[in-house]
Protein backbone atom coordinates (compact mmCIF):
# COMPACT_ATOMS: atom_id res chain seq x y z
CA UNK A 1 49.76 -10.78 -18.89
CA UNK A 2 48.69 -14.07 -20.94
CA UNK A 3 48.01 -15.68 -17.15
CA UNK A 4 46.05 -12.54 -16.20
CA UNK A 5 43.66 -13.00 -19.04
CA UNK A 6 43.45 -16.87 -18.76
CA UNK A 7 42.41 -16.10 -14.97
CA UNK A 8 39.69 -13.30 -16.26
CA UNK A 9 37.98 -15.38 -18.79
CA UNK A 10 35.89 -17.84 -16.55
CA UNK A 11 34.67 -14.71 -14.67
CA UNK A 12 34.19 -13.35 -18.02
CA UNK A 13 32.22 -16.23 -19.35
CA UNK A 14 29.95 -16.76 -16.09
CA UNK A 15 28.84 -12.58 -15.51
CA UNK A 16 27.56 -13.76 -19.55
CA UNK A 17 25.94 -16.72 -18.88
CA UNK A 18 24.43 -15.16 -15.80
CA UNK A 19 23.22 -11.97 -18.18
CA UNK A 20 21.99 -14.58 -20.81
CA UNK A 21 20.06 -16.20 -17.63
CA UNK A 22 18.35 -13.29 -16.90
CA UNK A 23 17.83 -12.03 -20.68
CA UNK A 24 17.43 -14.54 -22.46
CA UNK A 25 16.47 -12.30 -26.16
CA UNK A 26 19.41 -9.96 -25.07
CA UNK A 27 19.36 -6.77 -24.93
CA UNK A 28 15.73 -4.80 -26.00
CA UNK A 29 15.56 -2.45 -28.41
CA UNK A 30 14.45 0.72 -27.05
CA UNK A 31 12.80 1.38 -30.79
CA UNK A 32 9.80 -0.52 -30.16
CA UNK A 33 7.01 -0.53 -27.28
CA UNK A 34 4.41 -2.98 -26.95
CA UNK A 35 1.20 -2.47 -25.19
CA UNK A 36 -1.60 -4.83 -24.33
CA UNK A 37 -5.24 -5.22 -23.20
CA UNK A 38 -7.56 -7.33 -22.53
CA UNK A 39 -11.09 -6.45 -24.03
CA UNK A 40 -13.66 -6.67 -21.45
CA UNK A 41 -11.96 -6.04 -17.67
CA UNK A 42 -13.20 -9.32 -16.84
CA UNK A 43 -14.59 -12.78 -18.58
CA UNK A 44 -16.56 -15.33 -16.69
CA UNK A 45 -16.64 -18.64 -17.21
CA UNK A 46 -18.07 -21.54 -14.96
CA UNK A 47 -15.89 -23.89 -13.50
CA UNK A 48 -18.35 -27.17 -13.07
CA UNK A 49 -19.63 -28.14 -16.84
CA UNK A 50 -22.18 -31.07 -15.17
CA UNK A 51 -25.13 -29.60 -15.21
CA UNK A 52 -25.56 -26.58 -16.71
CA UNK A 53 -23.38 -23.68 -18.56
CA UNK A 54 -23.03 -20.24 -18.80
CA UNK A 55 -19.95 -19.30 -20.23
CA UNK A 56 -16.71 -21.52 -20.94
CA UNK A 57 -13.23 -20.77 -20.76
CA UNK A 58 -12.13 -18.26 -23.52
CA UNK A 59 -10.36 -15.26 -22.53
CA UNK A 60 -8.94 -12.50 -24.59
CA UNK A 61 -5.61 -10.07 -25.34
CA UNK A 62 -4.96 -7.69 -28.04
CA UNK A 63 -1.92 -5.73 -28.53
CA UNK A 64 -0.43 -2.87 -30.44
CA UNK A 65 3.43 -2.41 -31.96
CA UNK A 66 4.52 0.62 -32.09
CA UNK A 67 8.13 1.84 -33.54
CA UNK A 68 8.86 5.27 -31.71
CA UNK A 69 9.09 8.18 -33.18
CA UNK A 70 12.25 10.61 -32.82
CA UNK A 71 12.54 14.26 -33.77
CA UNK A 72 12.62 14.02 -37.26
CA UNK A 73 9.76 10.99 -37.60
CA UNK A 74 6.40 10.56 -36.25
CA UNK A 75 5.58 6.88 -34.37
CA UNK A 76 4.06 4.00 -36.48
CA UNK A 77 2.33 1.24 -35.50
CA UNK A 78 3.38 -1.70 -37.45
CA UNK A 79 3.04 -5.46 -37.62
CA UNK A 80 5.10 -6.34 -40.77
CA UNK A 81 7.78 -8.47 -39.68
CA UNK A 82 6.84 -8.98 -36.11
CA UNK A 83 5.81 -11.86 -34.27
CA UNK A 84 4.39 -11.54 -30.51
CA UNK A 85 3.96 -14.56 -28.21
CA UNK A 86 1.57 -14.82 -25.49
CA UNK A 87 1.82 -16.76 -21.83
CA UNK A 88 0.71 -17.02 -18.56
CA UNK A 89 3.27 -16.80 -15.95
CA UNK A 90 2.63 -19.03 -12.97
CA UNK A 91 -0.66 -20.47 -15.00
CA UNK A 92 0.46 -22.99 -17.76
CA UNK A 93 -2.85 -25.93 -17.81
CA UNK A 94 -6.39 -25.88 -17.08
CA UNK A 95 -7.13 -29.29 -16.86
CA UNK A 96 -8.14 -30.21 -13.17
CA UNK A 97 -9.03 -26.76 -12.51
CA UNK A 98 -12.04 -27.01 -13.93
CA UNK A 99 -13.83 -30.02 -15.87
CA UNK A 100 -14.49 -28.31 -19.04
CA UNK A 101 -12.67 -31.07 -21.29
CA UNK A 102 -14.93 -33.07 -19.94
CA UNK A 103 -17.82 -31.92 -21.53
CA UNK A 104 -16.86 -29.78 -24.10
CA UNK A 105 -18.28 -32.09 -26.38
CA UNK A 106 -21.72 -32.27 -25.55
CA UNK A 107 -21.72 -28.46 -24.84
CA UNK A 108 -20.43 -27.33 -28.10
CA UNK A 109 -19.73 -30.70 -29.99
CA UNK A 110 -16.07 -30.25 -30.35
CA UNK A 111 -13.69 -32.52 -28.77
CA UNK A 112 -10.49 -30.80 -27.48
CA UNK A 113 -7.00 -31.49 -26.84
CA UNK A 114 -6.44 -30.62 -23.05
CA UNK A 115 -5.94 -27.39 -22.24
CA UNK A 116 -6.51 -26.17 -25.97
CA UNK A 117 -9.74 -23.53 -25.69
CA UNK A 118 -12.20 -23.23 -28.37
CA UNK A 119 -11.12 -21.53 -30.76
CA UNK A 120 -8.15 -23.84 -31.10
CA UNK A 121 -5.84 -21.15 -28.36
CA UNK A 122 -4.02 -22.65 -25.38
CA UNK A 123 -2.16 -21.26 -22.64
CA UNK A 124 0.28 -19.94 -24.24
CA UNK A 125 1.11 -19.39 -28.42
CA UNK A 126 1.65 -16.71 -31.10
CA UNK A 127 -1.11 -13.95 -31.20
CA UNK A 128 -2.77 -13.36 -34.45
CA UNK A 129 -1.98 -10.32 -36.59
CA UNK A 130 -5.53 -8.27 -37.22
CA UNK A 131 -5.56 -5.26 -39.07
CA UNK A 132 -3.62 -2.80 -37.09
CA UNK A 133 -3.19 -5.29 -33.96
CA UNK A 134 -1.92 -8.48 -32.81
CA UNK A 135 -4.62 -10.80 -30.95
CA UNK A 136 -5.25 -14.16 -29.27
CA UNK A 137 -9.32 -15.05 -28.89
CA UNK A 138 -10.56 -17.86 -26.73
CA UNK A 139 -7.58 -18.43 -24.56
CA UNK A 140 -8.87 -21.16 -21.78
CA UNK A 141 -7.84 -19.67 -18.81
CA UNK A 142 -9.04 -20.43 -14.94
CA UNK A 143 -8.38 -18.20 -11.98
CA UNK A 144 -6.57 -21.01 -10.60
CA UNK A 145 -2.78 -20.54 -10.60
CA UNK A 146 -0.53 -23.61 -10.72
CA UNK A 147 0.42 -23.00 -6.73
CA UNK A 148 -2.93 -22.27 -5.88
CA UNK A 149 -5.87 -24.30 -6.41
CA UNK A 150 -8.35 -23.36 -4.50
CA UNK A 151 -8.41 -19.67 -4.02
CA UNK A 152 -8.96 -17.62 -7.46
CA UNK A 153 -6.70 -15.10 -8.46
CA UNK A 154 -9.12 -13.49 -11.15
CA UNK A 155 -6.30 -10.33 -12.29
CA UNK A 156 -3.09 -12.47 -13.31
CA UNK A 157 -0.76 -10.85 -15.49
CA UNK A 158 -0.18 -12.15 -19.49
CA UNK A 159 3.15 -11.66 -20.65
CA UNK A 160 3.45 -10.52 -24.05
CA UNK A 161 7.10 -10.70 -26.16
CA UNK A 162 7.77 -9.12 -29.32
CA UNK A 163 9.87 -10.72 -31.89
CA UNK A 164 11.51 -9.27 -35.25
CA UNK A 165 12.08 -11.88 -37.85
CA UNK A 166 15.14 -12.63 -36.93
CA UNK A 167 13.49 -13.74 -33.61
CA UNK A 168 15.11 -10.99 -31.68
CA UNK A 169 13.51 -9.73 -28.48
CA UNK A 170 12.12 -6.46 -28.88
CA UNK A 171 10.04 -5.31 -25.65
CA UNK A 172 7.90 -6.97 -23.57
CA UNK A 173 4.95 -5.85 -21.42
CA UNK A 174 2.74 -7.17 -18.77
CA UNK A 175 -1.28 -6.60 -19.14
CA UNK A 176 -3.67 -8.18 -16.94
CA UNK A 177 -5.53 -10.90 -18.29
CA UNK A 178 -8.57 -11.05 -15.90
CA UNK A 179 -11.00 -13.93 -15.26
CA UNK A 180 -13.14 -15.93 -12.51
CA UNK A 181 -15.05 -18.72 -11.61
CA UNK A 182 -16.87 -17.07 -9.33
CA UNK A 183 -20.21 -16.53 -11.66
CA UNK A 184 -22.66 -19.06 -9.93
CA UNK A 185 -26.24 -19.42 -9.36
CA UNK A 186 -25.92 -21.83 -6.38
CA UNK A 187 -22.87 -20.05 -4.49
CA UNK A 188 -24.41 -16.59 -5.02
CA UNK A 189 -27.23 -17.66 -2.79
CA UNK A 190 -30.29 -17.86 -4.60
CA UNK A 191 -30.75 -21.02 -5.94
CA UNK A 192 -30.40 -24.69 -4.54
CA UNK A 193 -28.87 -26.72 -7.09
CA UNK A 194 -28.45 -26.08 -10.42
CA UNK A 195 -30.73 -28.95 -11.03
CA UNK A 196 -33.52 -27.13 -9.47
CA UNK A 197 -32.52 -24.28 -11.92
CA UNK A 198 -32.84 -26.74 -14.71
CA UNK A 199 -36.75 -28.00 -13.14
CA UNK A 200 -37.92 -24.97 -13.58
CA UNK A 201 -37.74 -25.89 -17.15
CA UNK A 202 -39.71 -29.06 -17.21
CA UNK A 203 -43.05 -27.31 -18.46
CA UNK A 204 -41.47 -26.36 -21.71
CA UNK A 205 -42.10 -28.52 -25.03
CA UNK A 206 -39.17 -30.77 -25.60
CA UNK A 207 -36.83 -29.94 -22.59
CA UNK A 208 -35.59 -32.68 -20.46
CA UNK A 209 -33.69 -31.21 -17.33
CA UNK A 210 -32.21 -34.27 -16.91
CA UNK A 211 -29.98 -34.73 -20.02
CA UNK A 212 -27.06 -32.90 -18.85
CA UNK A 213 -24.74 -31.53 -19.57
CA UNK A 214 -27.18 -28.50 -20.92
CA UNK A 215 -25.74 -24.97 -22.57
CA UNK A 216 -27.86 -21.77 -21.69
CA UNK A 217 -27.24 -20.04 -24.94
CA UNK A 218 -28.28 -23.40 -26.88
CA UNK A 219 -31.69 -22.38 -26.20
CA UNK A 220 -31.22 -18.80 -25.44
CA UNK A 221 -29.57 -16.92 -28.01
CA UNK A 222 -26.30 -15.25 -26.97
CA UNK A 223 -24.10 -12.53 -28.36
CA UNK A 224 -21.43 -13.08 -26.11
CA UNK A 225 -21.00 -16.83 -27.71
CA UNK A 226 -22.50 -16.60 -30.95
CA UNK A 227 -25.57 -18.73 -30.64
CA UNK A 228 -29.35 -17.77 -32.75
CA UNK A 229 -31.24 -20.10 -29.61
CA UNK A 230 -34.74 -21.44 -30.28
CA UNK A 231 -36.77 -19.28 -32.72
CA UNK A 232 -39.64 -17.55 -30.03
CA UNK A 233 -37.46 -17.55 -27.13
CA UNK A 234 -36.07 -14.47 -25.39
CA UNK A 235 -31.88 -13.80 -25.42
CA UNK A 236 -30.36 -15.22 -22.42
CA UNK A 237 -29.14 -11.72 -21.18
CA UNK A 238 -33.30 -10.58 -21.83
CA UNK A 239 -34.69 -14.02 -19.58
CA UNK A 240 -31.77 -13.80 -17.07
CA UNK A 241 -32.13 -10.06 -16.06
CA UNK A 242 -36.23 -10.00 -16.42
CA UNK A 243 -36.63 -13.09 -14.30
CA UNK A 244 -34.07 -11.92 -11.41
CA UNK A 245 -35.51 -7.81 -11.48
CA UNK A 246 -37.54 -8.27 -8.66
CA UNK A 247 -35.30 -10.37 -6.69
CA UNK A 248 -32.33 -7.82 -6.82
CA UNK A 249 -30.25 -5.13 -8.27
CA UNK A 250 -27.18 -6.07 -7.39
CA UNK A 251 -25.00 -6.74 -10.59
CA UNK A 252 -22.63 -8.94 -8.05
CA UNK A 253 -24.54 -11.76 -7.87
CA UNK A 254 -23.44 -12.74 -11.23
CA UNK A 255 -20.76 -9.90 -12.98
CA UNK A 256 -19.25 -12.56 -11.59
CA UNK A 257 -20.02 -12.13 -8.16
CA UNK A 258 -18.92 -9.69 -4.59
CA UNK A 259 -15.02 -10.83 -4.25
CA UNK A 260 -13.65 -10.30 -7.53
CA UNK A 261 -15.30 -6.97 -8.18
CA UNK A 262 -14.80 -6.40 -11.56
CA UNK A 263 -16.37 -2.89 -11.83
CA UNK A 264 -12.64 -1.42 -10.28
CA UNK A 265 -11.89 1.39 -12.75
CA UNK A 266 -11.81 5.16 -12.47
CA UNK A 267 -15.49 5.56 -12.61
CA UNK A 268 -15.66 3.22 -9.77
CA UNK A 269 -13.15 4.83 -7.74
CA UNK A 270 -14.94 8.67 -8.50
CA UNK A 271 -17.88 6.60 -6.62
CA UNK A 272 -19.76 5.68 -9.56
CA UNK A 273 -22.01 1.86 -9.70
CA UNK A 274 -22.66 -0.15 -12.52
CA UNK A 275 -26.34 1.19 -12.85
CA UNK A 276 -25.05 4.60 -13.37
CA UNK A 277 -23.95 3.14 -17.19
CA UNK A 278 -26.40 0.25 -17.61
CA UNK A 279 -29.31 1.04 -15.78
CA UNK A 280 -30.87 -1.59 -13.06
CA UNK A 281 -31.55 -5.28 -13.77
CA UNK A 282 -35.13 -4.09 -14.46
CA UNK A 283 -34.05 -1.27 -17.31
CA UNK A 284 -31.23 -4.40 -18.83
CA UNK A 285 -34.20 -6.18 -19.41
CA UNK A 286 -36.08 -3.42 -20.97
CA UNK A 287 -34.03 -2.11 -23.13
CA UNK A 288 -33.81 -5.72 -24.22
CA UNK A 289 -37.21 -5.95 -25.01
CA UNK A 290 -37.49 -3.12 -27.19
CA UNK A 291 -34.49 -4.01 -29.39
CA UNK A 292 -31.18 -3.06 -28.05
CA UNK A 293 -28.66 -6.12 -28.86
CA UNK A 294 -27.18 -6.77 -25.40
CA UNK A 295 -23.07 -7.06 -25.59
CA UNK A 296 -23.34 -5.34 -29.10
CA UNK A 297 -24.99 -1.94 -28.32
CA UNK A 298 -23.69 -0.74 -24.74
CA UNK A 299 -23.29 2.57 -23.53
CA UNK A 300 -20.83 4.83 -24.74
CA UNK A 301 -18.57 7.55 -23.84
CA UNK A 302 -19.36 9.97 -26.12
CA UNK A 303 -22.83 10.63 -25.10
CA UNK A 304 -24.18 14.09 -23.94
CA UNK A 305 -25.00 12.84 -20.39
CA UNK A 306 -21.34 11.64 -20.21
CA UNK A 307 -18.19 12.71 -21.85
CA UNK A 308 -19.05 14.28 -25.00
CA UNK A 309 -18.29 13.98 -28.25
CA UNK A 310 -14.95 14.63 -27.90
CA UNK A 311 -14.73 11.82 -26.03
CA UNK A 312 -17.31 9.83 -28.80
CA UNK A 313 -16.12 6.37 -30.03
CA UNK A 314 -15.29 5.59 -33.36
CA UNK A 315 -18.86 5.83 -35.60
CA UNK A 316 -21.36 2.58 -34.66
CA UNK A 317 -18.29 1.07 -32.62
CA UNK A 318 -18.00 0.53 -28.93
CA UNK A 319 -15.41 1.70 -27.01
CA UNK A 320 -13.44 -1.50 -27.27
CA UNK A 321 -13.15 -1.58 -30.74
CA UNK A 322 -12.57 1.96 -30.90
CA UNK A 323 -9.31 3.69 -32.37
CA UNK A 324 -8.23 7.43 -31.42
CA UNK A 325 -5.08 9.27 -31.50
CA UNK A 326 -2.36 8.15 -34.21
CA UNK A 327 -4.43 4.98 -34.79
CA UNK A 328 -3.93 3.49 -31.64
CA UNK A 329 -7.17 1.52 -29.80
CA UNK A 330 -8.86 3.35 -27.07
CA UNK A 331 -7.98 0.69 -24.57
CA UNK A 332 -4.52 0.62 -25.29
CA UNK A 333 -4.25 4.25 -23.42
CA UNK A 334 -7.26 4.02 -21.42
CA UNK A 335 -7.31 0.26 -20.64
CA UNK A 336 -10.15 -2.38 -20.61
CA UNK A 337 -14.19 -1.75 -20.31
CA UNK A 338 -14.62 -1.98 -16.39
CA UNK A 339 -11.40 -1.29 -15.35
CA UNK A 340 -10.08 2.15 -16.78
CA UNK A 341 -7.02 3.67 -15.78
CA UNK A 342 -5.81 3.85 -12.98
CA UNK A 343 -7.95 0.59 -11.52
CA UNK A 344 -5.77 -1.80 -9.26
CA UNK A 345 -2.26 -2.35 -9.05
CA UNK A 346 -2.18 -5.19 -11.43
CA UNK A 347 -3.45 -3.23 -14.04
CA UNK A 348 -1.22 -0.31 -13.24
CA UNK A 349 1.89 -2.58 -14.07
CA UNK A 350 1.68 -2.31 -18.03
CA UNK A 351 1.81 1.75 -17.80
CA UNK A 352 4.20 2.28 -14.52
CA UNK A 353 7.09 0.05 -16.82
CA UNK A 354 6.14 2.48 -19.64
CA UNK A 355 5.91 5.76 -18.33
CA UNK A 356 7.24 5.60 -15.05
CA UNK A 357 3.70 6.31 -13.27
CA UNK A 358 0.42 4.72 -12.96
CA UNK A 359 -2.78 5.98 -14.85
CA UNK A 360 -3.30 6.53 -18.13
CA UNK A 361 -0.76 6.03 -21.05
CA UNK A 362 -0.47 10.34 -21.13
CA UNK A 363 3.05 10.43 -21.54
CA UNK A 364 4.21 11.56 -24.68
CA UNK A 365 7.43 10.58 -25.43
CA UNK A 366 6.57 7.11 -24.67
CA UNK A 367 5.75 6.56 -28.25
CA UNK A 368 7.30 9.89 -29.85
CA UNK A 369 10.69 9.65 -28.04
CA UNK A 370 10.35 13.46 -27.37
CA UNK A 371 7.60 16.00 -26.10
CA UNK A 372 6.33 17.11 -29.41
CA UNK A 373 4.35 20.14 -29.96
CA UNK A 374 0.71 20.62 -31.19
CA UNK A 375 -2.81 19.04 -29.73
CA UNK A 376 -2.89 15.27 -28.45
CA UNK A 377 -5.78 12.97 -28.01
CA UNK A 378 -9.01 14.52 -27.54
CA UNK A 379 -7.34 17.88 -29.11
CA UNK A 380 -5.98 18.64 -25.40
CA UNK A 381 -2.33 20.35 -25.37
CA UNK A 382 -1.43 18.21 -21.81
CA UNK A 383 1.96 16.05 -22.67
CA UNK A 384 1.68 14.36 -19.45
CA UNK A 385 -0.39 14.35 -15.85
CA UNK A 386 1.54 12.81 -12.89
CA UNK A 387 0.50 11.92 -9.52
CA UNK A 388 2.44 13.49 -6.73
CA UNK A 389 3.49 13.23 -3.01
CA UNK A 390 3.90 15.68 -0.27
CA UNK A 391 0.81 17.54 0.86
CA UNK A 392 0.33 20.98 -0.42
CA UNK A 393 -1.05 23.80 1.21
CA UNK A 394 -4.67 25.04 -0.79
CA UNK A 395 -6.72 22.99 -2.89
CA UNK A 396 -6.94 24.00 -6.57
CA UNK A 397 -5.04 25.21 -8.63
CA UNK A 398 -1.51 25.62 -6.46
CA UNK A 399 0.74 26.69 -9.35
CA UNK A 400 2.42 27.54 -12.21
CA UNK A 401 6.04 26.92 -12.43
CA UNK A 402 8.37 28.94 -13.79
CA UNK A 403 6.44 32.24 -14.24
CA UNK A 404 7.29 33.74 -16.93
CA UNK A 405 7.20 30.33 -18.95
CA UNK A 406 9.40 29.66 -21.82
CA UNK A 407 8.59 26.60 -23.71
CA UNK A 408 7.79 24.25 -21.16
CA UNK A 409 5.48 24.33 -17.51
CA UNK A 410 4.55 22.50 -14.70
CA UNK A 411 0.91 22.75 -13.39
CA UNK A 412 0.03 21.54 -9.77
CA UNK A 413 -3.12 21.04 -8.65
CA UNK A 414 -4.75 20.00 -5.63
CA UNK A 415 -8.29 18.17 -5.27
CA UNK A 416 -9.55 17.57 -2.09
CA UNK A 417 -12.25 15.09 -3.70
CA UNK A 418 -13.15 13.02 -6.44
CA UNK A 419 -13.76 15.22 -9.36
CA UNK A 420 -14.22 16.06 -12.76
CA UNK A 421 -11.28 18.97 -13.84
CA UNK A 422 -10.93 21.17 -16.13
CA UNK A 423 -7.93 22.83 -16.62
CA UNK A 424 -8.48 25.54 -19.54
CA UNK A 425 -6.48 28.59 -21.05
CA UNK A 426 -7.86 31.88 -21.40
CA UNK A 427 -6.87 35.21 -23.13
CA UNK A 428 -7.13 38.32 -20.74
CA UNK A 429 -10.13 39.61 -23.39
CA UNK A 430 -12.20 36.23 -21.41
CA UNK A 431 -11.75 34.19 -24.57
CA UNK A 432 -10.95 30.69 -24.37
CA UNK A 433 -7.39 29.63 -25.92
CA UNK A 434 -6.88 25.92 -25.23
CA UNK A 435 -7.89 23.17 -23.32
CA UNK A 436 -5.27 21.34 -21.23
CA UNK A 437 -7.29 18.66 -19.32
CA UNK A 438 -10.95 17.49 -19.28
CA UNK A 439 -11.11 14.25 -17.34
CA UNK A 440 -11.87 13.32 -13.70
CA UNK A 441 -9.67 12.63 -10.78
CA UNK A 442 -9.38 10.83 -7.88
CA UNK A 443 -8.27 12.82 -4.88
CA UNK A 444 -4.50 13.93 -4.75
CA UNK A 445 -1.80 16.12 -5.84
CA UNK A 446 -1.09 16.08 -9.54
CA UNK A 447 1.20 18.02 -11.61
CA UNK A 448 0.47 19.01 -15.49
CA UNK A 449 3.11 19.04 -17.77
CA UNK A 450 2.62 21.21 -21.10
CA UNK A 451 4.71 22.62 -24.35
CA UNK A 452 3.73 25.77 -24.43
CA UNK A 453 4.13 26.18 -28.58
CA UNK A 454 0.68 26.62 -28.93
CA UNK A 455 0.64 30.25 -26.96
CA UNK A 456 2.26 32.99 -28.06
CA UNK A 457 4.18 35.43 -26.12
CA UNK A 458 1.82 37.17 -23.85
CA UNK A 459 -0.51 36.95 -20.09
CA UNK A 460 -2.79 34.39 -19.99
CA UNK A 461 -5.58 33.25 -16.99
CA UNK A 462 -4.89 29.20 -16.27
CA UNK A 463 -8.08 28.61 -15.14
CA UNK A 464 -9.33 25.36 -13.13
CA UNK A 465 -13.11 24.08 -12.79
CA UNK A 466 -13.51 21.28 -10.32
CA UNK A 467 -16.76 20.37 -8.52
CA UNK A 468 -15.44 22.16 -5.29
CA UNK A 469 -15.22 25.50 -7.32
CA UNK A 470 -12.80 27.60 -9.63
CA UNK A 471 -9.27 29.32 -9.10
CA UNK A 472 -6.99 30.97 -11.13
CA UNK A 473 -3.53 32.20 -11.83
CA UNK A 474 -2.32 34.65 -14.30
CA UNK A 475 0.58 33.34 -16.17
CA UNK A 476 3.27 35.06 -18.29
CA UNK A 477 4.69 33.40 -21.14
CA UNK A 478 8.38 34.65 -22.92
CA UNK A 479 9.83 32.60 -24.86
């Protein structure tokens, strides 16, 4: 027996150096999720500093803790005790992909340790606790990934760990951190040289084109960095979009430009451009004019032409520094400005490890560890709405499963195009009950899970509105 277990042990001791190989924390605890976001869908930033500069390297992440809840407690969102770390798989310096450090000196009179952004960030570190939320600000990323120098990868994926204090892995998750070089007023095809760019310039009092390296915003005020510009002098987002309106109205040519295609969200998949939120280059500039603080006041979702005010961000906030349901940001269900759920497959990642399924974050036991009762965000009674395969026979609404319902049901509808749906509950007297989903679709088969607590026993019409028309099914639920 002693020479059996002698045998065993090296076996023994390699399947746990292989397990500590591929975990190195251990084991996570299942008590804890993390989920993170970046703020804008996208950030620009040139890559040649020489002559002239838009925007420099300084990307973003925020991230919320959250211990789940069980059947006895409610989640919580906490940062007490926790530490989360931030990197960039595959992307660990900057320095040669672009010649910021270089220059960063004469741009914004700092001098920089390579690869160490603005705000004092590199490629990798401890976020920042902030209220509510862990975050990391001016992280000086490139599109340029350490095997691949020359083609941009603008939608890499951050990996964010979660520590206790005893330094314990916790969870881990996987946002995309987005960014390109591709913002440039030579490449886009409507300039020269950037030099001729700066010519243009030569009339004004003061300006010498020549003493490069020159920063836009030091001139032209600028939300985006933080910069008052000259006293008399338009905002750079005001000169930029009045001098180019009669030139074109394509937002491409510099948000940042036709192959990254930032604009990739739902809204772009239902068909909709960026002029459908911001207007044309010609009404940027206008609003401009007549006060509106570009990057500061931007459209929002909870206007009457859009989604509503149950929809409405938080009071005088946008919708990236928005919180909803249970305290949690907006973007930390929905995802990023530009790129809300479901946009590509990158972004996708963060919410398939969590819920099984890409889209929105719409599952509820995610956080609450069960399918509690009662109204979720937006006061709609959906716990979760799941893509699914295998082609049904109608469009609309195809079913109700099981009928008579007890406590739980399955919804499956059909939409044969992109649409708005909404999926409501009515009482057989024609009056309204509850609302189960008010959002819009891309084509497909979906099925709609709900708790049924909030009906009592009783026939009910589910009722769905969809751009190609209404259907209904009577439903019977006995619980």
């Amino acid at each position: 027996m002693t020479k059996k277990i002698i045998t065993l042990l090296p076996i023994v001791f390699m399947i746990f150096l292989l397990q500590s190989f591929l975990n190195p924390g251990g084991e996570k605890n299942e008590e804890y999720i993390i989920i993170g976001w970046n703020d804008l869908g996208m950030h620009c930033a040139n890559q040649d500093f020489s002559k002239l500069t838009v925007l420099p390297p300084y990307n973003n992440l925020n991230a919320q803790v959250i211990k789940r809840g069980n059947e006895t407690n409610w989640p919580e969102i906490v940062t007490t005790g926790m530490n989360v770390t931030y990197e960039v798989p595959g992307n660990t310096y900057s320095v040669g992909k672009t010649n910021f450090w270089d220059y960063e000196d004469q741009l914004f009179g700092v001098n920089l340790p390579d690869n160490t952004g603005l705000t004092g960030a590199g490629l990798s570190g401890d976020m920042e606790i902030n209220g509510t939320h862990f975050m990391i600000e001016g992280v000086p990323l490139t599109p340029y990934t350490d095997n691949n120098l020359t083609t941009e990868d603008p939608y890499q994926l951050a990996l964010l760990s979660l520590y206790d204090s005893q330094n314990n892995l916790l969870a881990t998750t996987q946002p995309v951190i987005p960014v390109s070089n591709e913002i440039n007023c030579v490449s886009s095809g409507c300039h020269n040289s950037e030099m001729n760019i700066l010519y243009e310039h030569e009339q004004e009092g003061g300006f010498n084109p020549n003493n490069t390296p020159i920063l836009c915003a030091e001139c032209h005020s600028s939300n985006a960095l933080g910069t008052p510009g000259s006293p008399g002098l338009e905002s750079l987002s005001e000169v930029i979009h009045d001098k180019h309106k009669n030139h074109t109205n394509d937002c491409y040519k510099c948000h940042p430009g036709p192959e990254t295609q930032c604009h990739r969200g739902i809204m772009n998949q239902l068909g909709m451009v960026c002029q459908d939120c911001h207007g044309s280059v010609a009404n940027v500039a206008q609003s401009i004019a007549q006060g509106r603080e570009p990057w500061l006041e931007e459209p929002n979702c909870g206007a009457v032409e859009c989604h509503g005010p149950d929809y409405a961000e938080e009071p005088g906030l946008l919708f990236r520094q928005s919180k909803g349901h249970g305290g949690l940001y907006c973007s930390a269900c929905h995802g990023s400005p530009h790129a809300i759920l479901p946009g590509n497959d990158r972004d996708n990642v963060q919410n398939v490890a969590l819920q099984g399924y890409a889209g929105i974050l719409q599952k509820c036991s995610v956080c609450h560890g069960i399918t509690p009762s009662g109204a979720g965000p937006h006061g709609l009674f959906a716990t979760s709405v799941e893509e699914v395969s295998g082609e049904l026979p109608v469009a609309g609404l195809v079913g109700v499963s099981p009928n008579p319902a007890g406590n739980h049901i399955k919804v499956t509808i059909k939409l044969e195009q992109p649409t708005r749906a909404d999926l409501d509950v009515y009482a057989l007297n024609g009056q309204k009950v509850v609302s189960l989903i008010k959002r819009r679709f891309p084509a497909g088969q979906y099925e709609v899970e709900v708790v049924t607590d909030m009906l009592e026993n009783g026939t009910y019409l589910f009722v769905l509105n969809t751009r190609d028309g209404r259907s209904q099914q009577k439903v019977i639920i006995s619980k």
